[in-house]
Protein backbone atom coordinates (compact mmCIF):
# COMPACT_ATOMS: atom_id res chain seq x y z
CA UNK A 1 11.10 -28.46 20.23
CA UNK A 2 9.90 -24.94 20.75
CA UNK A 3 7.82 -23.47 17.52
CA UNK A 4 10.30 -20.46 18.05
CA UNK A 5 13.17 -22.77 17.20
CA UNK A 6 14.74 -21.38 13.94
CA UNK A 7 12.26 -18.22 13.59
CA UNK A 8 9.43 -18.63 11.09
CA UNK A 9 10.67 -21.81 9.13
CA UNK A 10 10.84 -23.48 12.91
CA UNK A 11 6.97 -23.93 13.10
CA UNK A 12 7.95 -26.67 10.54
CA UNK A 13 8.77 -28.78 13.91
CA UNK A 14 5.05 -29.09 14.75
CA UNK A 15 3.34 -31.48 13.43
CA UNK A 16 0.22 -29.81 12.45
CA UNK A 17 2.11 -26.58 11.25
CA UNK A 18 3.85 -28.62 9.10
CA UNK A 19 0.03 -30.63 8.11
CA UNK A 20 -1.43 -27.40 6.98
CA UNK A 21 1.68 -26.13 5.68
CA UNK A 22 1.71 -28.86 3.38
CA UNK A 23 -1.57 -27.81 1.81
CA UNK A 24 -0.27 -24.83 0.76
CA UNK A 25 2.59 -26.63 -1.11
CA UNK A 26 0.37 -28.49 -2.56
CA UNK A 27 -1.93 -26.10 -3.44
CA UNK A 28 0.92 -23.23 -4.53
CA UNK A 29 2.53 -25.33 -6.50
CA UNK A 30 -0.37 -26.73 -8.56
CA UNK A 31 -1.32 -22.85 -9.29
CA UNK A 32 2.05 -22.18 -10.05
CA UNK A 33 2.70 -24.60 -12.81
CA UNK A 34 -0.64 -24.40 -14.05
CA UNK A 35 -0.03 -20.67 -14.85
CA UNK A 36 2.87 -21.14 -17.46
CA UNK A 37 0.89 -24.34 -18.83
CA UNK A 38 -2.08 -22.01 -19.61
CA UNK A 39 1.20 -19.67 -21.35
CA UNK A 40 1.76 -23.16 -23.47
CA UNK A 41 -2.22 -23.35 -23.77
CA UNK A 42 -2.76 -19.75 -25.48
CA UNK A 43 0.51 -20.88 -27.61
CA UNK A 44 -1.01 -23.84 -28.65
CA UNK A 45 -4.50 -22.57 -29.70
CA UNK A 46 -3.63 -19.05 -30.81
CA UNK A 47 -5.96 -17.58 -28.19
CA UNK A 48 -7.08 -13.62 -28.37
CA UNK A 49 -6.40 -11.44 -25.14
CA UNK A 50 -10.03 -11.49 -24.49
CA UNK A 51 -9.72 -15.57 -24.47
CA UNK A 52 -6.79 -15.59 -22.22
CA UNK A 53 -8.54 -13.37 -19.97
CA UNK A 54 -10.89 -15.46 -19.91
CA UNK A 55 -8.21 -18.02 -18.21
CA UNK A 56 -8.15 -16.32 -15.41
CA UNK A 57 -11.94 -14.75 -15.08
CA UNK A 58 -13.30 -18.40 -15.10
CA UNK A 59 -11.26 -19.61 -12.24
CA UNK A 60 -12.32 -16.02 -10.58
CA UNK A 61 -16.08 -16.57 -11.23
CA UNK A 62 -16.03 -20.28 -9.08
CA UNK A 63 -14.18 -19.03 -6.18
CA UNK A 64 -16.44 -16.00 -5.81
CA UNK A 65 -19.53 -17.90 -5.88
CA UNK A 66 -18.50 -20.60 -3.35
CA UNK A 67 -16.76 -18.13 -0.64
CA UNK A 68 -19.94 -17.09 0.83
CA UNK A 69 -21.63 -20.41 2.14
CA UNK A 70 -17.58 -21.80 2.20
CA UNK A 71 -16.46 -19.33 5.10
CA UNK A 72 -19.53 -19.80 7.57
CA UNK A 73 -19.46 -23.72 6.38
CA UNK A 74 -15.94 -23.81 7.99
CA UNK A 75 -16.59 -21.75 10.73
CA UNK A 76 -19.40 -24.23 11.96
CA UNK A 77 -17.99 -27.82 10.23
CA UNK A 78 -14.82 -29.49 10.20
CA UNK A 79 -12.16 -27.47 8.90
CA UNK A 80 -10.18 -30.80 8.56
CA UNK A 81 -12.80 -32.83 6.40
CA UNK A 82 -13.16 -29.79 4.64
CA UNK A 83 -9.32 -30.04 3.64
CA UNK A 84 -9.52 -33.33 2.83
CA UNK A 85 -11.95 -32.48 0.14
CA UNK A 86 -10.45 -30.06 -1.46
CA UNK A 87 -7.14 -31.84 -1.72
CA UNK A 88 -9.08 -34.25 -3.65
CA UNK A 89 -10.88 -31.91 -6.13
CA UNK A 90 -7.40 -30.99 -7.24
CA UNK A 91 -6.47 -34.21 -7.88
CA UNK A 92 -9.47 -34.66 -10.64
CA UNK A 93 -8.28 -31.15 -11.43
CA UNK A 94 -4.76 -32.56 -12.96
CA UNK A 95 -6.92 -35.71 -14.41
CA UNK A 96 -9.17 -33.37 -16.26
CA UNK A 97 -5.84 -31.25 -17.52
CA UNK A 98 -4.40 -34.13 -19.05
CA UNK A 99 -7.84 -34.93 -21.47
CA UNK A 100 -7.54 -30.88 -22.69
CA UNK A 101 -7.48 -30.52 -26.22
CA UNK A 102 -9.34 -27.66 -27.04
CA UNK A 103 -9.29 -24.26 -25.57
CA UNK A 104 -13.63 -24.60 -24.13
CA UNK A 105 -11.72 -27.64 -21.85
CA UNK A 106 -9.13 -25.66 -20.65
CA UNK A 107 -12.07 -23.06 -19.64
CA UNK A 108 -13.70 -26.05 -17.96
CA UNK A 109 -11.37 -27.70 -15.99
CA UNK A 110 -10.25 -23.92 -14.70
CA UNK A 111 -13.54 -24.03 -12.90
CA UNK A 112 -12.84 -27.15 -11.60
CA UNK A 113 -9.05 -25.95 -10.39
CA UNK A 114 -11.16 -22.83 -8.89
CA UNK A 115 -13.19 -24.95 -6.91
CA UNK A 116 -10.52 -26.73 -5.32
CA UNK A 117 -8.44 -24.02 -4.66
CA UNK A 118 -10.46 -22.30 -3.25
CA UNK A 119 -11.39 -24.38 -0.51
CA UNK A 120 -7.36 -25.21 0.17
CA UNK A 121 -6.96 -21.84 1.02
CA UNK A 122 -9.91 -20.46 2.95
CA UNK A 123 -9.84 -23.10 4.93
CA UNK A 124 -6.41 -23.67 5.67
CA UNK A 125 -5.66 -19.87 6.01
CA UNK A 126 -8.87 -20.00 8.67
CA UNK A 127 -7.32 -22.93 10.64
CA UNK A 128 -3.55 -21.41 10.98
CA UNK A 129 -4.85 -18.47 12.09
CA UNK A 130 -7.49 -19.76 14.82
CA UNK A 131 -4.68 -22.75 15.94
CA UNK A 132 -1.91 -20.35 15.92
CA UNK A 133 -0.80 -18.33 19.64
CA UNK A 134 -2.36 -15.13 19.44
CA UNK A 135 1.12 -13.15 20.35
CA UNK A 136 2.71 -15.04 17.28
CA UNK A 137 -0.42 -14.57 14.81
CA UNK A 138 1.99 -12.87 12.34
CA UNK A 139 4.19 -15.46 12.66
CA UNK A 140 2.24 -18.44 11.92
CA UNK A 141 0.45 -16.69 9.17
CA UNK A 142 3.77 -15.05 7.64
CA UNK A 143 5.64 -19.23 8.15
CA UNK A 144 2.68 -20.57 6.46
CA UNK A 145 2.47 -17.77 3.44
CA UNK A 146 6.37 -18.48 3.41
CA UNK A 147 6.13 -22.14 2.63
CA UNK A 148 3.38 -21.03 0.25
CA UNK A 149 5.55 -18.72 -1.89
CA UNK A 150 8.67 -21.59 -1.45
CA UNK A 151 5.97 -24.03 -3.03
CA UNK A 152 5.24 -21.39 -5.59
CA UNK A 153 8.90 -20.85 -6.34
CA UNK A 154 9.00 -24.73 -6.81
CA UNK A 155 6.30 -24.67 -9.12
CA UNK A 156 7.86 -21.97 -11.43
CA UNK A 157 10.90 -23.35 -11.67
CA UNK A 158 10.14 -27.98 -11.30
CA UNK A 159 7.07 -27.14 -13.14
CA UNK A 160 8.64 -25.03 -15.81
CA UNK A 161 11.76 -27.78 -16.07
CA UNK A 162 9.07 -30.44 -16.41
CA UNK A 163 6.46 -29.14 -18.85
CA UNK A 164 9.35 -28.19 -20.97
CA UNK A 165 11.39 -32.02 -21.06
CA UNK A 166 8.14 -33.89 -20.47
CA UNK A 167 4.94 -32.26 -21.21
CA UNK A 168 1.91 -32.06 -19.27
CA UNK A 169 0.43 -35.43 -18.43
CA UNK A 170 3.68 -36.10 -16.40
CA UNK A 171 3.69 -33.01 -14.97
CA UNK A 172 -0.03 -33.50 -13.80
CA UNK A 173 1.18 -37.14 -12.50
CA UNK A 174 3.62 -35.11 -9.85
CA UNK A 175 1.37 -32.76 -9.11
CA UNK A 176 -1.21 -35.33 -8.09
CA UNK A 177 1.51 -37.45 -6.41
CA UNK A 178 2.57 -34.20 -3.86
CA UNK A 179 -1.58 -33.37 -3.18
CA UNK A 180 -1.79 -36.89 -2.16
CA UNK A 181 0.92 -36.63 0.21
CA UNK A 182 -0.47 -33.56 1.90
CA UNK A 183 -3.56 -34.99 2.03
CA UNK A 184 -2.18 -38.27 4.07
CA UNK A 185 -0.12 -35.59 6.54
CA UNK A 186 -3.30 -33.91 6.68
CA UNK A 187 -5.38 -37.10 7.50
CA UNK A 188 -2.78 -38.30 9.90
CA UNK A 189 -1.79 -34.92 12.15
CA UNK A 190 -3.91 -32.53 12.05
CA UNK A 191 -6.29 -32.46 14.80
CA UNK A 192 -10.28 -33.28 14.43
CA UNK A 193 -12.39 -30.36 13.93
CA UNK A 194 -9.69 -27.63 14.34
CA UNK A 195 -12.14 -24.95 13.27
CA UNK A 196 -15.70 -25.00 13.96
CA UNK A 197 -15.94 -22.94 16.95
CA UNK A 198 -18.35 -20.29 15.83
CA UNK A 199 -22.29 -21.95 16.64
CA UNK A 200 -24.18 -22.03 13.87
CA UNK A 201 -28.03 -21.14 15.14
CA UNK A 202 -25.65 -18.12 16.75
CA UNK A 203 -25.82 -16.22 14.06
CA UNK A 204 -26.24 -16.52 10.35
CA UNK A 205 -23.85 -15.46 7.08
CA UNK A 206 -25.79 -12.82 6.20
CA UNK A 207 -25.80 -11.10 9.65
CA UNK A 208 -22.12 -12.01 10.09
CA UNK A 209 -20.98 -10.69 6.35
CA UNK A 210 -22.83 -7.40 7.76
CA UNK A 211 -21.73 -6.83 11.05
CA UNK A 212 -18.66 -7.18 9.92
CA UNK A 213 -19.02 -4.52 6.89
CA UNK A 214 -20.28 -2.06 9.36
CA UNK A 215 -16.46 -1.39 10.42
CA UNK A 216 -14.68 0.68 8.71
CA UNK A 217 -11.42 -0.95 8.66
CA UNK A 218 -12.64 -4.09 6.57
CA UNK A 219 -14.35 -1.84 4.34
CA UNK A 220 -11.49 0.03 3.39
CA UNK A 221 -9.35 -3.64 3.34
CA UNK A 222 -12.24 -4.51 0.87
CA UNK A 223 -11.88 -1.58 -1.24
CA UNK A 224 -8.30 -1.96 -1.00
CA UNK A 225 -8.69 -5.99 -2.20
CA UNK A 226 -10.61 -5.11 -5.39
CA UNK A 227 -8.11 -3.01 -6.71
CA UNK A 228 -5.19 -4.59 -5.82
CA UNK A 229 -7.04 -8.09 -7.26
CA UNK A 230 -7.89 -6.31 -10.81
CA UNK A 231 -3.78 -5.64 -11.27
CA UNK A 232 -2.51 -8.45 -9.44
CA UNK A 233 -4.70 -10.93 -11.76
CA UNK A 234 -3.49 -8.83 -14.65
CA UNK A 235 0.18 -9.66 -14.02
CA UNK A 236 -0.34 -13.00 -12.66
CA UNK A 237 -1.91 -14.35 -16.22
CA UNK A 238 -0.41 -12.15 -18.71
CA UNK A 239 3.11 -11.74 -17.54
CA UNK A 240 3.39 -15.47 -18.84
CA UNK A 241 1.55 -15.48 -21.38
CA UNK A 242 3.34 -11.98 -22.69
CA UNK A 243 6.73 -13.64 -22.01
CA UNK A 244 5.79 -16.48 -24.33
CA UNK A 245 3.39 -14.99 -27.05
CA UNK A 246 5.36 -12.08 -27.39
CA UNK A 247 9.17 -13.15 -26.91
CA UNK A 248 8.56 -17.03 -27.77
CA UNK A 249 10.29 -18.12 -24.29
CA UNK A 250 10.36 -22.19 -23.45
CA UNK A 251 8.19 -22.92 -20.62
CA UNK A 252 11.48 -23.43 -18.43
CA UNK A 253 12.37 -19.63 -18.71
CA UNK A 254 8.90 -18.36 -17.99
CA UNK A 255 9.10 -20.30 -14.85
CA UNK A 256 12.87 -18.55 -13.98
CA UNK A 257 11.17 -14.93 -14.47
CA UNK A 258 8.37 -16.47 -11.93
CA UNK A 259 10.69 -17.62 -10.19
CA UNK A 260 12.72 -14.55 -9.15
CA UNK A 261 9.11 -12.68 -7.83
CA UNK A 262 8.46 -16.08 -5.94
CA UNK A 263 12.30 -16.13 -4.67
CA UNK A 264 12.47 -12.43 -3.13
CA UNK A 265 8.81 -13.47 -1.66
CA UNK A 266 9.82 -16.81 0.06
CA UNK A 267 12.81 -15.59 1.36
CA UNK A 268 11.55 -12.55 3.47
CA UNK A 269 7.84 -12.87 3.91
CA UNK A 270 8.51 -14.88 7.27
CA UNK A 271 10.69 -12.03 8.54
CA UNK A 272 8.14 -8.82 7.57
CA UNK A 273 5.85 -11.33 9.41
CA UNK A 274 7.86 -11.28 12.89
CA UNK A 275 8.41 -7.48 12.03
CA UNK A 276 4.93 -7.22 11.94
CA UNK A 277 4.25 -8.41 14.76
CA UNK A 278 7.10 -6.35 16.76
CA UNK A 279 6.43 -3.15 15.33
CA UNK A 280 2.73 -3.15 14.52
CA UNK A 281 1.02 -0.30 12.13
CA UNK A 282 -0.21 -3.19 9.99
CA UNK A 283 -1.50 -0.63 7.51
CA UNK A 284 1.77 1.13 6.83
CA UNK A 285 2.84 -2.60 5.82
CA UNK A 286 0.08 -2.87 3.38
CA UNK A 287 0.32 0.73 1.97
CA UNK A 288 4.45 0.45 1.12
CA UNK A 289 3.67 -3.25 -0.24
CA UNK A 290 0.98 -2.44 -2.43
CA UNK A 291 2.36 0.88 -3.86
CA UNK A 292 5.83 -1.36 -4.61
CA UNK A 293 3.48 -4.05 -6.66
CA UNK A 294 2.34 -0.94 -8.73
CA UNK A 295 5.66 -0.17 -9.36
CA UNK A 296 6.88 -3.47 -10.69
CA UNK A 297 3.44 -4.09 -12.52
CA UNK A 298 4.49 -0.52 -14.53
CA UNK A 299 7.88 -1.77 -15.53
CA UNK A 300 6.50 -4.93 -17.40
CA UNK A 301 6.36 -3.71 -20.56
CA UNK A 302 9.50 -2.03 -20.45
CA UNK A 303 10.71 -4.69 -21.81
CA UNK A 304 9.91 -3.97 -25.20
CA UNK A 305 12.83 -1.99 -25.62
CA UNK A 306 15.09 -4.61 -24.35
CA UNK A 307 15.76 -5.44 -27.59
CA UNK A 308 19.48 -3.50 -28.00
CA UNK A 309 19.82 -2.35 -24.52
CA UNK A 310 20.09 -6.20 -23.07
CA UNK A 311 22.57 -8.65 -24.99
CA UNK A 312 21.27 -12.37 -26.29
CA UNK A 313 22.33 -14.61 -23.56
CA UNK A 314 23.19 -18.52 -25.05
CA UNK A 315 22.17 -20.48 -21.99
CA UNK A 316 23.81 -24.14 -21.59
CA UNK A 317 20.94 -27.04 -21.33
CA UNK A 318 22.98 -30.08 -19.90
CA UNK A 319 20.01 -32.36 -20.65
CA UNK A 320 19.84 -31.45 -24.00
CA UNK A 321 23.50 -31.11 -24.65
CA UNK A 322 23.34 -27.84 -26.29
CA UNK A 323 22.13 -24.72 -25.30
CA UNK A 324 19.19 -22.17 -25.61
CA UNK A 325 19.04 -18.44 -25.94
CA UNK A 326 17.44 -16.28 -23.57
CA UNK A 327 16.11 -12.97 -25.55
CA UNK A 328 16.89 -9.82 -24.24
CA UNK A 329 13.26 -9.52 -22.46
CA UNK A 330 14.11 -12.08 -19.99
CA UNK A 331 16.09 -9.75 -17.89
CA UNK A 332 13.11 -6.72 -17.23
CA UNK A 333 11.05 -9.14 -16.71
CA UNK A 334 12.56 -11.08 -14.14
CA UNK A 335 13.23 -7.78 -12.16
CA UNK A 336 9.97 -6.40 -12.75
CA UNK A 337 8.30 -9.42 -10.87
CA UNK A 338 11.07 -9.03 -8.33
CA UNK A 339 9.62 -6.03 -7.36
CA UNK A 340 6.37 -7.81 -7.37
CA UNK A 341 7.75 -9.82 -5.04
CA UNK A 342 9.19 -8.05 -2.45
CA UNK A 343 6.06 -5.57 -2.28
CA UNK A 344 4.25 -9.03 -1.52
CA UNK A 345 6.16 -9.85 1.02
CA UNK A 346 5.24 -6.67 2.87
CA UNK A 347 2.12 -6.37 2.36
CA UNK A 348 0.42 -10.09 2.58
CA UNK A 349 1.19 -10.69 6.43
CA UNK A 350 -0.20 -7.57 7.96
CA UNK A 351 -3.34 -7.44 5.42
CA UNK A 352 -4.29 -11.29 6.17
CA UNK A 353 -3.50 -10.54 10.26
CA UNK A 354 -5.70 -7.34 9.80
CA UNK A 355 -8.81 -9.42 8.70
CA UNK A 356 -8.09 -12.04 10.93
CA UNK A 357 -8.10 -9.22 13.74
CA UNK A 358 -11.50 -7.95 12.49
CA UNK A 359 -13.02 -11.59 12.14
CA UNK A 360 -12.29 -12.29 15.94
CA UNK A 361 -14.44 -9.35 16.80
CA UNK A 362 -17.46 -11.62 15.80
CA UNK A 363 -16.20 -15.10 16.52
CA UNK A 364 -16.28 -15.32 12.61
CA UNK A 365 -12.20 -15.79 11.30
CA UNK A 366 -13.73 -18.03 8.34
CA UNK A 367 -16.10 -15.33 7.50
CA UNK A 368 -13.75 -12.58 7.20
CA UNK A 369 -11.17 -14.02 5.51
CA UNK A 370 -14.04 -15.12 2.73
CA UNK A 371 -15.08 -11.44 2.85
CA UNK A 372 -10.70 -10.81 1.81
CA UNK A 373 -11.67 -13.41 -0.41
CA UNK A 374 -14.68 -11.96 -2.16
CA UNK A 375 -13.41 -8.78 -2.62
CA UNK A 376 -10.49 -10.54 -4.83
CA UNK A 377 -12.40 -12.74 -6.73
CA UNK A 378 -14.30 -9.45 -8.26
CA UNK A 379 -11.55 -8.34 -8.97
CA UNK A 380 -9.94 -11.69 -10.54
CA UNK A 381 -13.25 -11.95 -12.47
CA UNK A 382 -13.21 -7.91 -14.17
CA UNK A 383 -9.36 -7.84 -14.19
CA UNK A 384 -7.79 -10.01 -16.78
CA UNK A 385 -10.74 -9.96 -19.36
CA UNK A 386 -10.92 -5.90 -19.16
CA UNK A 387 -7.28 -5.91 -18.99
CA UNK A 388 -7.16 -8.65 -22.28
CA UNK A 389 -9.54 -6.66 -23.75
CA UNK A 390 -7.53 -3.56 -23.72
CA UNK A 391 -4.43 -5.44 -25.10
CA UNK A 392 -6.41 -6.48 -28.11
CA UNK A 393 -7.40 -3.17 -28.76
CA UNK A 394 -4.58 -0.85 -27.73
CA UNK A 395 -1.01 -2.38 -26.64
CA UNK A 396 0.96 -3.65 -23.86
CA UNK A 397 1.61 -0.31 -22.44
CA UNK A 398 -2.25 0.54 -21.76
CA UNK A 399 -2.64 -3.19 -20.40
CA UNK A 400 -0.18 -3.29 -17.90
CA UNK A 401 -0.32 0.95 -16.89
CA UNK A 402 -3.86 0.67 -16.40
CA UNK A 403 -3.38 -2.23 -13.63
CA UNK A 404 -1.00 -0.66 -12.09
CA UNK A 405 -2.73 2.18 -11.80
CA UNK A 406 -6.11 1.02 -10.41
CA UNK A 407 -3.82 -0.64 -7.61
CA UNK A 408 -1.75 2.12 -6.57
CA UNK A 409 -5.44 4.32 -6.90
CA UNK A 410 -6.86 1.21 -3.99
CA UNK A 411 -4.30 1.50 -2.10
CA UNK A 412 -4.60 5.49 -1.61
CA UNK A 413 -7.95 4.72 -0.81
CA UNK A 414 -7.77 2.40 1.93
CA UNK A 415 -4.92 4.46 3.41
CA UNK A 416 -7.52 7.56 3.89
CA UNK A 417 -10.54 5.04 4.79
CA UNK A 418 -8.32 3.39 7.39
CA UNK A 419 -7.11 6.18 9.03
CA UNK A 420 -10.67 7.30 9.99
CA UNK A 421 -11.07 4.32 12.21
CA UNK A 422 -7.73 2.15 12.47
CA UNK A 423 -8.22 -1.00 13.64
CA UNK A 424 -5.29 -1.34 15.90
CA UNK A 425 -6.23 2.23 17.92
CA UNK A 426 -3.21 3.93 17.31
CA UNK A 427 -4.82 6.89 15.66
CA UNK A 428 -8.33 7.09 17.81
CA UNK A 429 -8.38 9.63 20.08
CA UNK A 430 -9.60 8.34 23.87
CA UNK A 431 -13.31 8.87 24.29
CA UNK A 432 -15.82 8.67 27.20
């Protein structure tokens, strides 16, 4: 059957689509229910802002010292040996989550989960967008992003049901059980050495990392990735943690306000990535998505003054034959990350097809999309301690304002950088 069977979701139909695609299931849904477990961890061991920060500057810190040597490694080695091994660190990730009992183990095995993750997804982003048709690259990358955020969805939602009837060394047992899977689909269909075309006594990281800097375009995506990265991080580890510290929400309902970001994501990130592909202006895409992630990130602590405004909602449990009540903070929440979501969904397929764009100029995908990584992980690593930080010495308010404004201050930035030399043309004027 034809990939363009059933629009995005139809790439499912190929075999090796559906290979890679399971690595970011795997890989989504690990982060995913690791997220409100590290909620349940800063519960459990009274952790500071600073300290939860710290949850997410840890994992940060790995990733951005392995994405340099990672994207020219897969550029010149088997991408699919490559996923193979990184399939596997996560699986002594979950092992190593279910010895925690202390909050400097936690910190540990983060590094670990950084390590691991972040070879799933340079590596697999790299090989869907070098396998993929070039007049469909928005497709392929938008599909595989989709089953991504479905995976992430999943993990908010399974993950949060699970952690809250059976705690976490069962949850790490299915987590293990579904990166095992992918990694026999992987093993099985995906075809030997799908990267690996760049030649490595061509040209080394260095030169390539450069080259590529000297555009403008990935300069200003760069600038743009460090801001957005210092907010995103923000709400991605304290929106959890705020709904539990601060409202005392089970696991299971901090997974259902993930959940609704995740939802709106997954259901129309595979559509902006056809309509990306149709109508083209990739940075218009980015722009309106990140300025709508602002948005949602400023409405987080609205919340606050639920209390009054939203009624106390008894919610039936049919495994527990009674019921729980959801607190009047549940409902901002929930439509705050909504936001979140949607603005994701515009934005993520035209910024990843942008630096795939820019890579091809130099035969160096891989090292371009580490570059998109890089600027992130400084972000990840400055973003939730500075933001923790400010939390445990001002409020909520300050926290969540200041993220949201650093991104929406990025994204202006990249707008006026990019339209000095677009990448796409549209704005150049013909020369000689």
């Amino acid at each position: 059957m034809s990939d363009d069977a059933g629009g995005a979701l139809g790439l499912l139909w190929n075999t090796e689509f559906r290979a890679l695609a399971s690595t970011a299931f795997a890989r989504s849904q690990a982060y995913s229910t690791i997220i409100i477990a590290l909620a349940l961890y800063a519960d459990l061991f009274s952790t500071s802002g600073f300290v939860e920060g710290l949850f997410g500057t840890v994992f940060a810190v790995t990733q951005l010292l392995i994405v340099l040597p990672l994207g020219r490694y897969v550029d010149t080695n088997n991408a699919k040996r490559i996923l193979l091994v990184g399939l596997a660190i996560n699986v002594v990730t979950f092992v190593g989550f279910t010895l925690v009992s202390a909050v400097e183990h936690v910190l540990l095995v983060r590094i670990l989960q950084g390590l691991g993750a972040s070879i799933l997804w340079i590596t697999g982003t790299t090989v869907v967008g070098e396998i993929g048709p070039e007049d469909a690259r928005g497709r392929w990358l938008g599909a595989y992003n989709q089953v991504g955020a479905f995976s992430s969805l999943a993990g908010d939602v399974v993950g949060g049901l699970l952690l809250t009837l059976y705690g976490f060394t069962f949850t790490y047992a299915v987590l293990s059980g579904v990166t095992l899977l992918s990694g026999l689909l992987v093993y099985r269909h995906l075809r030997d050495d799908p990267g690996g075309q760049a030649d490595p006594d061509d040209q080394g990281s260095v030169e390539t990392f450069r080259l590529l800097l000297a555009r403008t375009t990935v300069r200003a995506l760069v600038i743009f990735r460090l801001g957005l990265s210092f907010g995103k991080m923000a709400v991605l580890i304290f929106l959890p943690i705020y709904a539990r510290t601060g409202f005392g929400m089970s696991a299971l309902f901090v997974g259902g306000i993930l959940a609704g970001g995740k939802l709106t994501k997954a259901l129309s990130q595979g559509y902006v990535g056809d309509l990306t592909d149709r109508i083209g202006r990739k940075h218009r895409f980015v722009f309106v998505g990140a300025m709508l992630y602002a948005l949602g990130a400023a409405l987080i602590p609205l919340a606050e003054f639920a209390a009054g405004v939203v009624p106390t909602v008894r919610v039936p449990i049919p495994w527990a034959a009674g019921a729980a009540t959801l607190p009047p903070a549940f409902l901002p929440l929930f439509v705050a990350f909504g936001v979140c979501g949607i603005a994701d969904s515009i934005r993520l397929p035209a910024s990843m097809a942008l630096f795939v764009e820019e890579g091809e100029q130099f035969d160096a995908v891989a090292g371009s999309m580490s570059l998109r990584s890089i600027a992130w992980k400084v972000g990840q690593v400055v973003g939730p301690v500075t933001v923790g930080t400010l939390w445990d010495y001002t409020d909520v308010f300050v926290a969540f304002w200041t993220a949201s404004a650093l991104i929406a201050l990025a994204t202006v930035a990249f707008l006026v950088l990019y339209r000095v030399d677009p990448a796409d043309g549209v704005e150049t004027a013909p020369t000689d």
